[in-house]
PDB file of N, CA and C in Angstrom:
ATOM      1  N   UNK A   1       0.847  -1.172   0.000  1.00  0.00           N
ATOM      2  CA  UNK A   1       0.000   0.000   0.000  1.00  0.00           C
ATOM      3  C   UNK A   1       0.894   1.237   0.000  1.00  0.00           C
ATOM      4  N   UNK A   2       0.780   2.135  -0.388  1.00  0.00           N
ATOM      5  CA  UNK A   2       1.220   3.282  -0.857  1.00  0.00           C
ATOM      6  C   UNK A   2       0.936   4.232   0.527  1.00  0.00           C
ATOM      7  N   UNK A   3       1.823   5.070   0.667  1.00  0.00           N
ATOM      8  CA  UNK A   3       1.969   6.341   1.873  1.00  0.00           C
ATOM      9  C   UNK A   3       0.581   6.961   1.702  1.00  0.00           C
ATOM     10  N   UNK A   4       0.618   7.233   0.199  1.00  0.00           N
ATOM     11  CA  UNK A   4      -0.469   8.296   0.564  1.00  0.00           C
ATOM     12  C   UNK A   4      -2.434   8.157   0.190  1.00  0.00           C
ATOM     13  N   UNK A   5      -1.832   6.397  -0.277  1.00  0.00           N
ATOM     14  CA  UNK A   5      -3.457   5.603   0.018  1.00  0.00           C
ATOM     15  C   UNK A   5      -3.550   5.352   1.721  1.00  0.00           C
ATOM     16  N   UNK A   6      -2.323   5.341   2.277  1.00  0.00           N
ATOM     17  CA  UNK A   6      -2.480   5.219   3.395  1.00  0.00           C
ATOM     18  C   UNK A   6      -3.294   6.266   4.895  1.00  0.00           C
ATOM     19  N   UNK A   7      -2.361   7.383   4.152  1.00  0.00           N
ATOM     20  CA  UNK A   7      -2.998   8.870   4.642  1.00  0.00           C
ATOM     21  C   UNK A   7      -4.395   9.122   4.135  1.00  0.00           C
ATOM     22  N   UNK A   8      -4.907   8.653   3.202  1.00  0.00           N
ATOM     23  CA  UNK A   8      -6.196   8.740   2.235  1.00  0.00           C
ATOM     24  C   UNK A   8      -6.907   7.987   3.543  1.00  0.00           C
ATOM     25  N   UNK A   9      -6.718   6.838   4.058  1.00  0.00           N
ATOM     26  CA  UNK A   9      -7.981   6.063   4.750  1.00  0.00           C
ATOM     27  C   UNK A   9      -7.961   6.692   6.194  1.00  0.00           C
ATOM     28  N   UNK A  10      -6.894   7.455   6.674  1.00  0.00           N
ATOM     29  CA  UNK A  10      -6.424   8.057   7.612  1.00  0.00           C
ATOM     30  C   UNK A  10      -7.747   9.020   7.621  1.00  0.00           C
ATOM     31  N   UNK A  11      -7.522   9.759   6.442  1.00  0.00           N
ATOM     32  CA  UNK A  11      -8.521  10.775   6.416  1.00  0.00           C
ATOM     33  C   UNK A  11      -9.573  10.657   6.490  1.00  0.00           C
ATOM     34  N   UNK A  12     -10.532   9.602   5.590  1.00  0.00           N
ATOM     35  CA  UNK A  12     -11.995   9.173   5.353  1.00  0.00           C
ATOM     36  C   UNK A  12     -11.962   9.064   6.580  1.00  0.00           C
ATOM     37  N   UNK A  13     -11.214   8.014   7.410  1.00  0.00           N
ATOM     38  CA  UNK A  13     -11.476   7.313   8.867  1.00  0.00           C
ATOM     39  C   UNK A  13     -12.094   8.823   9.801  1.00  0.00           C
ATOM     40  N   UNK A  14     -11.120   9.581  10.202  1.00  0.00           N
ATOM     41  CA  UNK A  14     -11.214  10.932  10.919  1.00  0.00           C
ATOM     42  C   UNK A  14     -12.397  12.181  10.684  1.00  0.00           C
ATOM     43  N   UNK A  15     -12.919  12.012   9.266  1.00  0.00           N
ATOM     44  CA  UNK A  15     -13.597  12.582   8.664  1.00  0.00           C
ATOM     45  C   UNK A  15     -15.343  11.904   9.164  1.00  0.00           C
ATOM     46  N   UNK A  16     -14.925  10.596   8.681  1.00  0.00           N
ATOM     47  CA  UNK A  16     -16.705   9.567   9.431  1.00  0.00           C
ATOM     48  C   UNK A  16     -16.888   9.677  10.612  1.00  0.00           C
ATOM     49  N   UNK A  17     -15.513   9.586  11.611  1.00  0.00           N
ATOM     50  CA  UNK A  17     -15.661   9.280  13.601  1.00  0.00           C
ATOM     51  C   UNK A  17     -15.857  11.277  13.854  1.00  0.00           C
ATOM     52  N   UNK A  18     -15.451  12.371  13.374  1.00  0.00           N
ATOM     53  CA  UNK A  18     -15.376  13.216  13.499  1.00  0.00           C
ATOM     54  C   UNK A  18     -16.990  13.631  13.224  1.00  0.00           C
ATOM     55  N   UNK A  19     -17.054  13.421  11.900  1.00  0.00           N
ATOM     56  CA  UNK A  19     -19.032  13.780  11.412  1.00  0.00           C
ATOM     57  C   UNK A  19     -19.793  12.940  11.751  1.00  0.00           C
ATOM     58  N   UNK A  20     -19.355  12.162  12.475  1.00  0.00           N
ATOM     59  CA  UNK A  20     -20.698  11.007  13.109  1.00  0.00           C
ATOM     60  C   UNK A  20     -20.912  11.529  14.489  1.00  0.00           C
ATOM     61  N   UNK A  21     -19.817  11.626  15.280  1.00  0.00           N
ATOM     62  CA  UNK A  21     -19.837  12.619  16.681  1.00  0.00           C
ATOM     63  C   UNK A  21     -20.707  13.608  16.124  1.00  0.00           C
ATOM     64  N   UNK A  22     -20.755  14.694  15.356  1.00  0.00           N
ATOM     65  CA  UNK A  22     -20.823  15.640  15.582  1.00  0.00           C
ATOM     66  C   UNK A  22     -22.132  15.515  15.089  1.00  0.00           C
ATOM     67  N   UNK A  23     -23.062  14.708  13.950  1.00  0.00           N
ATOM     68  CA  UNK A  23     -24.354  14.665  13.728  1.00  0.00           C
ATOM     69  C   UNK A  23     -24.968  14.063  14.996  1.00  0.00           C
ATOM     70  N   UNK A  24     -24.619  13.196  15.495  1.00  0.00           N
ATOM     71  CA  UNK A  24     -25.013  13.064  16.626  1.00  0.00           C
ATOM     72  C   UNK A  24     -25.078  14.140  17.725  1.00  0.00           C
ATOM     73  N   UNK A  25     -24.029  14.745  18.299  1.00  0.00           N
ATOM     74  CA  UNK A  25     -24.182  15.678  19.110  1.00  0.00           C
ATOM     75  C   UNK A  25     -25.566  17.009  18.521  1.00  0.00           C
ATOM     76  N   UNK A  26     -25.310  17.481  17.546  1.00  0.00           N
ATOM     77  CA  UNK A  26     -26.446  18.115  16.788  1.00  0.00           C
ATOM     78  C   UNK A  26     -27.549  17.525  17.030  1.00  0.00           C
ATOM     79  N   UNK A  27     -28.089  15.997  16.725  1.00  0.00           N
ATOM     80  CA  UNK A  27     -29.538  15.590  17.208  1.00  0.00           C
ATOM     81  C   UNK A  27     -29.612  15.420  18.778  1.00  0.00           C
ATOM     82  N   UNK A  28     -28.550  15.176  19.784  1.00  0.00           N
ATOM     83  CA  UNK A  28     -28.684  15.171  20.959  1.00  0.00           C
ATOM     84  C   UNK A  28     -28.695  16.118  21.793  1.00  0.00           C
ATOM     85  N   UNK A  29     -27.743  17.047  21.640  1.00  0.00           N
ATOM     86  CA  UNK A  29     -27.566  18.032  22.194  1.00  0.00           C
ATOM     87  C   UNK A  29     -28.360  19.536  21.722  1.00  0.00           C
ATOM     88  N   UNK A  30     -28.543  19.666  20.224  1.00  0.00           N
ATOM     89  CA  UNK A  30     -29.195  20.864  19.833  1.00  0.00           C
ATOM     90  C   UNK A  30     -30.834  21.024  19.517  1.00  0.00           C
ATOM     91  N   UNK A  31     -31.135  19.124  19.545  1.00  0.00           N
ATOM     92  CA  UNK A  31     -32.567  19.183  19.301  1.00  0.00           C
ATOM     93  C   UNK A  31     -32.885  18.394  17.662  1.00  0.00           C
ATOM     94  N   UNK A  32     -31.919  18.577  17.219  1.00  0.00           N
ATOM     95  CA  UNK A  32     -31.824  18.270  15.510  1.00  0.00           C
ATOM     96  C   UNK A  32     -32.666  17.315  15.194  1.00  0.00           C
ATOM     97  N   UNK A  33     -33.015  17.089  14.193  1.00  0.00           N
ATOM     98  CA  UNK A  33     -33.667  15.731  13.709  1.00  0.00           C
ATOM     99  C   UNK A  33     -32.779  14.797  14.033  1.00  0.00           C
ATOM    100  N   UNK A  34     -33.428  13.269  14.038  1.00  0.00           N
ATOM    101  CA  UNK A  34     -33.254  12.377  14.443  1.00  0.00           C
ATOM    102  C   UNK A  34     -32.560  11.453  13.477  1.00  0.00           C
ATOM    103  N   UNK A  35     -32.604  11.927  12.096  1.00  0.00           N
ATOM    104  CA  UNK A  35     -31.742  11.824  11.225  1.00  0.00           C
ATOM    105  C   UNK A  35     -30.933  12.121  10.938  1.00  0.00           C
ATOM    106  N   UNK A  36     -30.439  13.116  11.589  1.00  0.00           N
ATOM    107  CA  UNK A  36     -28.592  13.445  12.101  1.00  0.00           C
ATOM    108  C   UNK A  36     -28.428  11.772  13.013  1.00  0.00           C
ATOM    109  N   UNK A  37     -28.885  11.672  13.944  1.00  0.00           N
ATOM    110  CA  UNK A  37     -28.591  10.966  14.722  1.00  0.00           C
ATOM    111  C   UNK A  37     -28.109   9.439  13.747  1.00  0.00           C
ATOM    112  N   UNK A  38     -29.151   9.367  13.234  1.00  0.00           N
ATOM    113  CA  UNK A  38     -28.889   8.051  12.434  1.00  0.00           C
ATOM    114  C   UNK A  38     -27.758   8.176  11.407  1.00  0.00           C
ATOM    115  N   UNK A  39     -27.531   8.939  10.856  1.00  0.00           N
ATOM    116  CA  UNK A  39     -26.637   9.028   9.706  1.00  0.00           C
ATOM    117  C   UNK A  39     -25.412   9.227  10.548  1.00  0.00           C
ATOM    118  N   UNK A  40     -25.348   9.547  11.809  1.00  0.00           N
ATOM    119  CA  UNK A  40     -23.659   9.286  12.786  1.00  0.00           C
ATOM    120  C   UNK A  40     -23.729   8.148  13.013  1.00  0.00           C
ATOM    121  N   UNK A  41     -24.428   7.598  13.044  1.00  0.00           N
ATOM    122  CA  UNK A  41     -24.062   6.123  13.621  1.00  0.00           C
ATOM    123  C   UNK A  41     -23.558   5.369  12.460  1.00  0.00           C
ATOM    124  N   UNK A  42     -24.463   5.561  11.411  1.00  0.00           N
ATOM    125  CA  UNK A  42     -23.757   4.813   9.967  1.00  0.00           C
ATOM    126  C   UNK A  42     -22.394   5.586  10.085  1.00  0.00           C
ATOM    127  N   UNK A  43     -21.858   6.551   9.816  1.00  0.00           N
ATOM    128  CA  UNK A  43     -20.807   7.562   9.396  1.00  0.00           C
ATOM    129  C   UNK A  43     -20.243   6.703  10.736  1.00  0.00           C
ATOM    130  N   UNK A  44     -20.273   6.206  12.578  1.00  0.00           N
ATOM    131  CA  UNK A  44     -19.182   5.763  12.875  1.00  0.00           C
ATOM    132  C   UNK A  44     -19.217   3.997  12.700  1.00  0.00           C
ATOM    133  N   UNK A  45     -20.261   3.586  12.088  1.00  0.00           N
ATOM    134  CA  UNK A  45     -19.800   2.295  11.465  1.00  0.00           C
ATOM    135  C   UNK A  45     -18.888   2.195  10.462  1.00  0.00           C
ATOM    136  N   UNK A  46     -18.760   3.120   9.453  1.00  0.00           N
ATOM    137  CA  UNK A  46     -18.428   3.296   8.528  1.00  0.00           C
ATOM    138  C   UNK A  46     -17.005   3.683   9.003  1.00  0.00           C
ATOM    139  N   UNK A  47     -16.486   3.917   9.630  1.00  0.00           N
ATOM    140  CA  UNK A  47     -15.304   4.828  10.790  1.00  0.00           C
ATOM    141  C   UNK A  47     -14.504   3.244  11.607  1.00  0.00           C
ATOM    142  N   UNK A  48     -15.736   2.665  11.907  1.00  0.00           N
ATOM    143  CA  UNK A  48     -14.641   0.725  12.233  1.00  0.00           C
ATOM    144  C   UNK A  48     -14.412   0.530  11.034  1.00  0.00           C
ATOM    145  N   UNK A  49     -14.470   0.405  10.080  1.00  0.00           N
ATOM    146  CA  UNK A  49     -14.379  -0.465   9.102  1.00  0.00           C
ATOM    147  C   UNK A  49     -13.229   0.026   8.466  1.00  0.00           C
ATOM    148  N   UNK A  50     -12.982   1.201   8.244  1.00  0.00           N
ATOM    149  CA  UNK A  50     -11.656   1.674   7.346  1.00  0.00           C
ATOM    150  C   UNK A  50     -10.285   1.728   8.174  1.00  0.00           C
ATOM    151  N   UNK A  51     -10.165   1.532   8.682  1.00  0.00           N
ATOM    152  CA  UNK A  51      -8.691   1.463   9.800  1.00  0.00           C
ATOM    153  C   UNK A  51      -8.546   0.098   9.368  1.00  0.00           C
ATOM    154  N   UNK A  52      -9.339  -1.127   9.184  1.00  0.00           N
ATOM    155  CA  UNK A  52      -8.862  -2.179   8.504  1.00  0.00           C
ATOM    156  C   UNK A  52      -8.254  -2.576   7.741  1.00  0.00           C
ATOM    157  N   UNK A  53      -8.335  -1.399   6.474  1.00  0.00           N
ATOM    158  CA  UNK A  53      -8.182  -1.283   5.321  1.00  0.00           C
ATOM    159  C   UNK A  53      -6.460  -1.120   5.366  1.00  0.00           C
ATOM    160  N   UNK A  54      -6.021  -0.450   6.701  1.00  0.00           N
ATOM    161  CA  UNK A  54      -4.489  -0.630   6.631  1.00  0.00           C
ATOM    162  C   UNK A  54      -3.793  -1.593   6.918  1.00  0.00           C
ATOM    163  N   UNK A  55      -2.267  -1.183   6.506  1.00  0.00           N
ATOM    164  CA  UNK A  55      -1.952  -2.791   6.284  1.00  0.00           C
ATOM    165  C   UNK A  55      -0.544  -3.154   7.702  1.00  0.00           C
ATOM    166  N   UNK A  56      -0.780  -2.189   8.452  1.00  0.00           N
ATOM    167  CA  UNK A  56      -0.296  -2.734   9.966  1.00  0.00           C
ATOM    168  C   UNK A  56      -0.994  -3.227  10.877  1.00  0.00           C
ATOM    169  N   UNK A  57      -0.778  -3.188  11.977  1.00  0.00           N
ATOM    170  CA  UNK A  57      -1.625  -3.986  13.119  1.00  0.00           C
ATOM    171  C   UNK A  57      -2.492  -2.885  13.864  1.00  0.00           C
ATOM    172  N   UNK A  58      -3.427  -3.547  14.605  1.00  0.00           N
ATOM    173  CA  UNK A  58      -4.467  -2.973  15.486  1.00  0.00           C
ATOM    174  C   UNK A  58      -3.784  -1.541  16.335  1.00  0.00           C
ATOM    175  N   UNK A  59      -3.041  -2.184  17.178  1.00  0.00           N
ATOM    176  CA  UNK A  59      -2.300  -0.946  17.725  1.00  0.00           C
ATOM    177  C   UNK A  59      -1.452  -0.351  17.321  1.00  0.00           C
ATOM    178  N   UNK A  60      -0.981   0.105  16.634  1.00  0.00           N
ATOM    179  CA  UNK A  60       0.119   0.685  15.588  1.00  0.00           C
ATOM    180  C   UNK A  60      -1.370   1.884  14.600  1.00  0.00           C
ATOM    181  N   UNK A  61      -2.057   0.990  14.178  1.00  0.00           N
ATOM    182  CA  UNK A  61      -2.701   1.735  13.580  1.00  0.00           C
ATOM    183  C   UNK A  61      -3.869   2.892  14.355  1.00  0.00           C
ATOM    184  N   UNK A  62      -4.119   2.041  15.534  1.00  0.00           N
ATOM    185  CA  UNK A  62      -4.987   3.215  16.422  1.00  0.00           C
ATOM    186  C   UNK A  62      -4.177   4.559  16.967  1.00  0.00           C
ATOM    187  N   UNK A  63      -3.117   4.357  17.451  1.00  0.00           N
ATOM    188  CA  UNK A  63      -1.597   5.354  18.108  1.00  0.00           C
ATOM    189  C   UNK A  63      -1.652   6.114  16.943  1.00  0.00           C
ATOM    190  N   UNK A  64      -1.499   5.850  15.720  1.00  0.00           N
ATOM    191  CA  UNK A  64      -1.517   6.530  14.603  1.00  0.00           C
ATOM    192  C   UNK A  64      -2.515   7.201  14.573  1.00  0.00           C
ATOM    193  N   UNK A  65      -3.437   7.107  14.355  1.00  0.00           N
ATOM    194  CA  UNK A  65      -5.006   7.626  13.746  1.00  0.00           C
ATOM    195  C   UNK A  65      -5.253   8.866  15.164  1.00  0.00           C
ATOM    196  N   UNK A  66      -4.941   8.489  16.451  1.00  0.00           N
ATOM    197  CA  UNK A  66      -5.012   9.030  17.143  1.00  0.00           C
ATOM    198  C   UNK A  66      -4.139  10.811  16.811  1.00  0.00           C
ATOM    199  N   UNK A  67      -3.288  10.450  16.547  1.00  0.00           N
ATOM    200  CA  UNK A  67      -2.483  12.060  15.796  1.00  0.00           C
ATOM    201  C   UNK A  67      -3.289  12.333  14.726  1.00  0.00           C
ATOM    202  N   UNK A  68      -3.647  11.622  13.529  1.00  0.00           N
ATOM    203  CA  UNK A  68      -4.577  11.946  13.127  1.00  0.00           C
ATOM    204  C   UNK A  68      -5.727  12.399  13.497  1.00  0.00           C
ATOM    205  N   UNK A  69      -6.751  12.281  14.434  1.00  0.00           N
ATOM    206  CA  UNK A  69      -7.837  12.830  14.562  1.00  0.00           C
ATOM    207  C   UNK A  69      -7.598  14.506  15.460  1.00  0.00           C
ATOM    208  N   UNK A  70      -6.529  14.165  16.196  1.00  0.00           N
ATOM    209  CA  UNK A  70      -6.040  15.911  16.971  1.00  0.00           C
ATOM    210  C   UNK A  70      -6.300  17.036  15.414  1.00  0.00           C
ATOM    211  N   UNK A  71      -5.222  16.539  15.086  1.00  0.00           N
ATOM    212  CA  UNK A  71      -5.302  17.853  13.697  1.00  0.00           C
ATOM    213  C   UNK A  71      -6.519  18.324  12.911  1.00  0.00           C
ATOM    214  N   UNK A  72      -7.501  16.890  12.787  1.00  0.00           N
ATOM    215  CA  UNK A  72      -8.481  16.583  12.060  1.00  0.00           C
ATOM    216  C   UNK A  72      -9.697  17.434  12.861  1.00  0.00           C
ATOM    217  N   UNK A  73      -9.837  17.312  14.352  1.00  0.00           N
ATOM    218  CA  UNK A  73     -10.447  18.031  15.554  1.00  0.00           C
ATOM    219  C   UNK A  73     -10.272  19.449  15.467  1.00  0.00           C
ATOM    220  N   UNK A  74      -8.943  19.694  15.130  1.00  0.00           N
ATOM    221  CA  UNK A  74      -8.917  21.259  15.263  1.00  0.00           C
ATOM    222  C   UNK A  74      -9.039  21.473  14.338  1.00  0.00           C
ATOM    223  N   UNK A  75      -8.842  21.119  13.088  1.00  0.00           N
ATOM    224  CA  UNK A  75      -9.714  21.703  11.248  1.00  0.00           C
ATOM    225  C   UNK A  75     -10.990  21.730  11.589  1.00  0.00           C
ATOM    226  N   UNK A  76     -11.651  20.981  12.018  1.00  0.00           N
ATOM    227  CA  UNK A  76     -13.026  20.863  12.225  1.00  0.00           C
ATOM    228  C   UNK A  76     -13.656  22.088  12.888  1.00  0.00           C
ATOM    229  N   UNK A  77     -13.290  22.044  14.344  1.00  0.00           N
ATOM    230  CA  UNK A  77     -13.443  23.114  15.246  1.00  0.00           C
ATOM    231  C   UNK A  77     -13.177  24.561  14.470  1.00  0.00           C
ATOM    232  N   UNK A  78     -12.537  24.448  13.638  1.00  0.00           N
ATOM    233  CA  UNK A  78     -11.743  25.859  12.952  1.00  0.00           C
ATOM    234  C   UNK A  78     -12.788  26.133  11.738  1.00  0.00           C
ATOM    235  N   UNK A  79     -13.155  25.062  11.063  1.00  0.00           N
ATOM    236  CA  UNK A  79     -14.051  25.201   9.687  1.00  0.00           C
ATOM    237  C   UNK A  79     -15.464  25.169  10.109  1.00  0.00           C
ATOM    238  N   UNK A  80     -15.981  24.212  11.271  1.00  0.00           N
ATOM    239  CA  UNK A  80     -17.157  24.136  11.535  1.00  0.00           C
ATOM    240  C   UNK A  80     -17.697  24.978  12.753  1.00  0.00           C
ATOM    241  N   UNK A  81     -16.865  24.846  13.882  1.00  0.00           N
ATOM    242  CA  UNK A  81     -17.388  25.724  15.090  1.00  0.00           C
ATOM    243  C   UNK A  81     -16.740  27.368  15.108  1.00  0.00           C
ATOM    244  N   UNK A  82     -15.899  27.799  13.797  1.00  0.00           N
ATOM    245  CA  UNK A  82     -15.074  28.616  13.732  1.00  0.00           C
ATOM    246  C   UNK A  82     -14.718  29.056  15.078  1.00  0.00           C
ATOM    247  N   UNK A  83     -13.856  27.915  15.695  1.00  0.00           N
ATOM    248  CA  UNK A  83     -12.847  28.271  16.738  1.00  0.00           C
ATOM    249  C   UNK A  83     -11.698  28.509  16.384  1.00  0.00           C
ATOM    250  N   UNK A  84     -10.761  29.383  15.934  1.00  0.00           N
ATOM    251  CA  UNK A  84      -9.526  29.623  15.250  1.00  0.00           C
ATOM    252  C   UNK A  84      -8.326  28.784  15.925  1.00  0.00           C
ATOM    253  N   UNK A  85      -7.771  27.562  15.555  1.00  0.00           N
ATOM    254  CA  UNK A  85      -6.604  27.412  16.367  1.00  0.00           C
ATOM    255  C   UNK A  85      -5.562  28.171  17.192  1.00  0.00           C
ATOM    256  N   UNK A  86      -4.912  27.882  17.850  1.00  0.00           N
ATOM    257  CA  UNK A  86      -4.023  29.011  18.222  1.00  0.00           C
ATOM    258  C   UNK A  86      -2.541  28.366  18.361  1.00  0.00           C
ATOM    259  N   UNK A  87      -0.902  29.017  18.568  1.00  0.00           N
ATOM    260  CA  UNK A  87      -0.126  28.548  18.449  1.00  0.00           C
ATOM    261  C   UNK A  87       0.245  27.060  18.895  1.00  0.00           C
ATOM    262  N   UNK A  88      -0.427  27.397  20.023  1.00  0.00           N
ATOM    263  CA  UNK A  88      -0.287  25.888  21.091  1.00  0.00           C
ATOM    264  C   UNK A  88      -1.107  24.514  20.383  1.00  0.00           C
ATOM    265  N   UNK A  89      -2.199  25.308  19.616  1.00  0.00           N
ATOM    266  CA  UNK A  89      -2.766  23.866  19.143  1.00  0.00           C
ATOM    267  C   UNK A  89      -2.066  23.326  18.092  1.00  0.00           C
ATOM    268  N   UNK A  90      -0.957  24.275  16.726  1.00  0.00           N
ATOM    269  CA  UNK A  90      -0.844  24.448  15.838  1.00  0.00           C
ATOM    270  C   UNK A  90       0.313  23.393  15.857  1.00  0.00           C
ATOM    271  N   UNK A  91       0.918  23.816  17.242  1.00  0.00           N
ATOM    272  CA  UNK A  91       2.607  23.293  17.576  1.00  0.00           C
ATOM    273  C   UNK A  91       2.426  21.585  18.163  1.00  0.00           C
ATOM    274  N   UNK A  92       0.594  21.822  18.749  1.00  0.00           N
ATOM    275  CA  UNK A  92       0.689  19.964  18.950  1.00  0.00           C
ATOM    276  C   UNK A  92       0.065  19.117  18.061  1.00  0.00           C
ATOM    277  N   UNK A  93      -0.900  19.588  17.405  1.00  0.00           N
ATOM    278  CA  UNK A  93      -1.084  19.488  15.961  1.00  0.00           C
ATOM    279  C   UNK A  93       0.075  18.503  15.306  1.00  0.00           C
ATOM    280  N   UNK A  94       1.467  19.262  15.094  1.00  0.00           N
ATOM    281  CA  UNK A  94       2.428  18.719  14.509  1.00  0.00           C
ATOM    282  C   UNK A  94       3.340  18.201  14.991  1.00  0.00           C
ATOM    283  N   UNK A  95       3.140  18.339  16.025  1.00  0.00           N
ATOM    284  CA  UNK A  95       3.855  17.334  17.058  1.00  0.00           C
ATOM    285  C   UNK A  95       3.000  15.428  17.039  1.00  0.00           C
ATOM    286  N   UNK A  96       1.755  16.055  16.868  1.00  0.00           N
ATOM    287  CA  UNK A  96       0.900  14.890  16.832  1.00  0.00           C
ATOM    288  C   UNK A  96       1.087  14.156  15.364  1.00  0.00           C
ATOM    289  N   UNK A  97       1.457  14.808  14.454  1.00  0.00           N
ATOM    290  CA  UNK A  97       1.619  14.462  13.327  1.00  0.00           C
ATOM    291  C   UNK A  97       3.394  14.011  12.971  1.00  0.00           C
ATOM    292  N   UNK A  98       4.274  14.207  13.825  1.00  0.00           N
ATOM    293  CA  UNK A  98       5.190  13.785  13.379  1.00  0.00           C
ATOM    294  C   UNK A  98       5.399  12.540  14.038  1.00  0.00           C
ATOM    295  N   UNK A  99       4.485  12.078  15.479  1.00  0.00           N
ATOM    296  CA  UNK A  99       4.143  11.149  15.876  1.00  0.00           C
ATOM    297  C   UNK A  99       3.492  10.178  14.840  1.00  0.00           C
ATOM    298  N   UNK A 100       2.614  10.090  14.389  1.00  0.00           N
ATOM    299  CA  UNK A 100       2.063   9.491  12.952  1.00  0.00           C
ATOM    300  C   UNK A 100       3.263   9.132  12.278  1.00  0.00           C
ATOM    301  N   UNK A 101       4.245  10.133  11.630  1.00  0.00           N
ATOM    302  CA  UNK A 101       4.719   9.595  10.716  1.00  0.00           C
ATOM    303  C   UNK A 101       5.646   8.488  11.144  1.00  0.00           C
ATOM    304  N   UNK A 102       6.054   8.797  12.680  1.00  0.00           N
ATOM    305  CA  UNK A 102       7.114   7.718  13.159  1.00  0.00           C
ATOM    306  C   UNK A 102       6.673   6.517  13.165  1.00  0.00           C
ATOM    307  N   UNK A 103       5.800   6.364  13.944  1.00  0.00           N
ATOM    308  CA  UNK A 103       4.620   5.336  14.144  1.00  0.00           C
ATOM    309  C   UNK A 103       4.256   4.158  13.059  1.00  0.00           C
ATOM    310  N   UNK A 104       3.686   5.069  11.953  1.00  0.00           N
ATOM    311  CA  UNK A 104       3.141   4.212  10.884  1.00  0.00           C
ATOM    312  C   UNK A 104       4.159   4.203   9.857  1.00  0.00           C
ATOM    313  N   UNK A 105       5.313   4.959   9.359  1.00  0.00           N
ATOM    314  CA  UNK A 105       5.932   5.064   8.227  1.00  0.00           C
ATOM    315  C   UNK A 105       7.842   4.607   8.248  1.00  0.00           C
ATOM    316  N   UNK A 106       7.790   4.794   9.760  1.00  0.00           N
ATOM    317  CA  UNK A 106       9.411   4.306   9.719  1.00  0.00           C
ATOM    318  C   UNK A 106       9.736   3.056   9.460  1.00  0.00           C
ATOM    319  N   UNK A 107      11.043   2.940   8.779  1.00  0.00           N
ATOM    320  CA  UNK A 107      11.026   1.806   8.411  1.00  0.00           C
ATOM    321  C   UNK A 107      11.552   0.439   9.390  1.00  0.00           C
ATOM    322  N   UNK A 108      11.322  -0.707   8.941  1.00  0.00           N
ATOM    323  CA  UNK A 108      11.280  -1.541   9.840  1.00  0.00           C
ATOM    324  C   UNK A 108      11.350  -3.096   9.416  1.00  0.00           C
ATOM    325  N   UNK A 109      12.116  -3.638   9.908  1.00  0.00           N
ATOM    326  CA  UNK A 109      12.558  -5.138   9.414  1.00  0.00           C
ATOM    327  C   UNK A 109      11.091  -5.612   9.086  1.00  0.00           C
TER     328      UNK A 109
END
């Protein structure tokens, strides 16, 4: 598998567990239709299933995804709740992300 089919399922993954929380929170918390609610739950079924799709192990790949979803959290927060990041998030952000790359991309017998 390729680095950046790899980062690709990274993304879908963070993108479904991120918009499934958050349609949910919208039907729970704001009142929303109840069809937010349902379409998060598909969106975090849909969210187990692609972390499979990589081609390391269970824990290797969760430690990973985990830096992934920080960055993914604060795009979100920034595009959707327009909370503007700030240096501190920016600096663990990529701290969280150079964690990822060690994690999933270094090389290894």
């Amino acid at each position: 598998m390729s680095f950046l089919q790899s980062l690709f399922y990274f993304l879908i993954a963070g993108l479904c567990e991120i918009g499934g929380g958050y349609s949910i929170w919208l039907w729970l918390k704001e009142g929303k239709s109840i069809w937010l609610g349902a379409l998060g739950i598909l969106l975090l079924v849909i969210y187990c299933v692609i972390p499979t799709l990589q081609p390391s192990n269970f824990g290797r790949v969760y430690a990973a995804y985990g830096g992934i979803f920080i960055v993914l959290s604060l795009l979100w927060g920034w595009q959707v709740d327009k909370v503007v990041p700030d240096k501190f998030d920016m600096l663990g952000g990529w701290i969280a992300l150079m964690g990822v790359l060690v994690i999933m991309y270094a090389p290894r017998k």
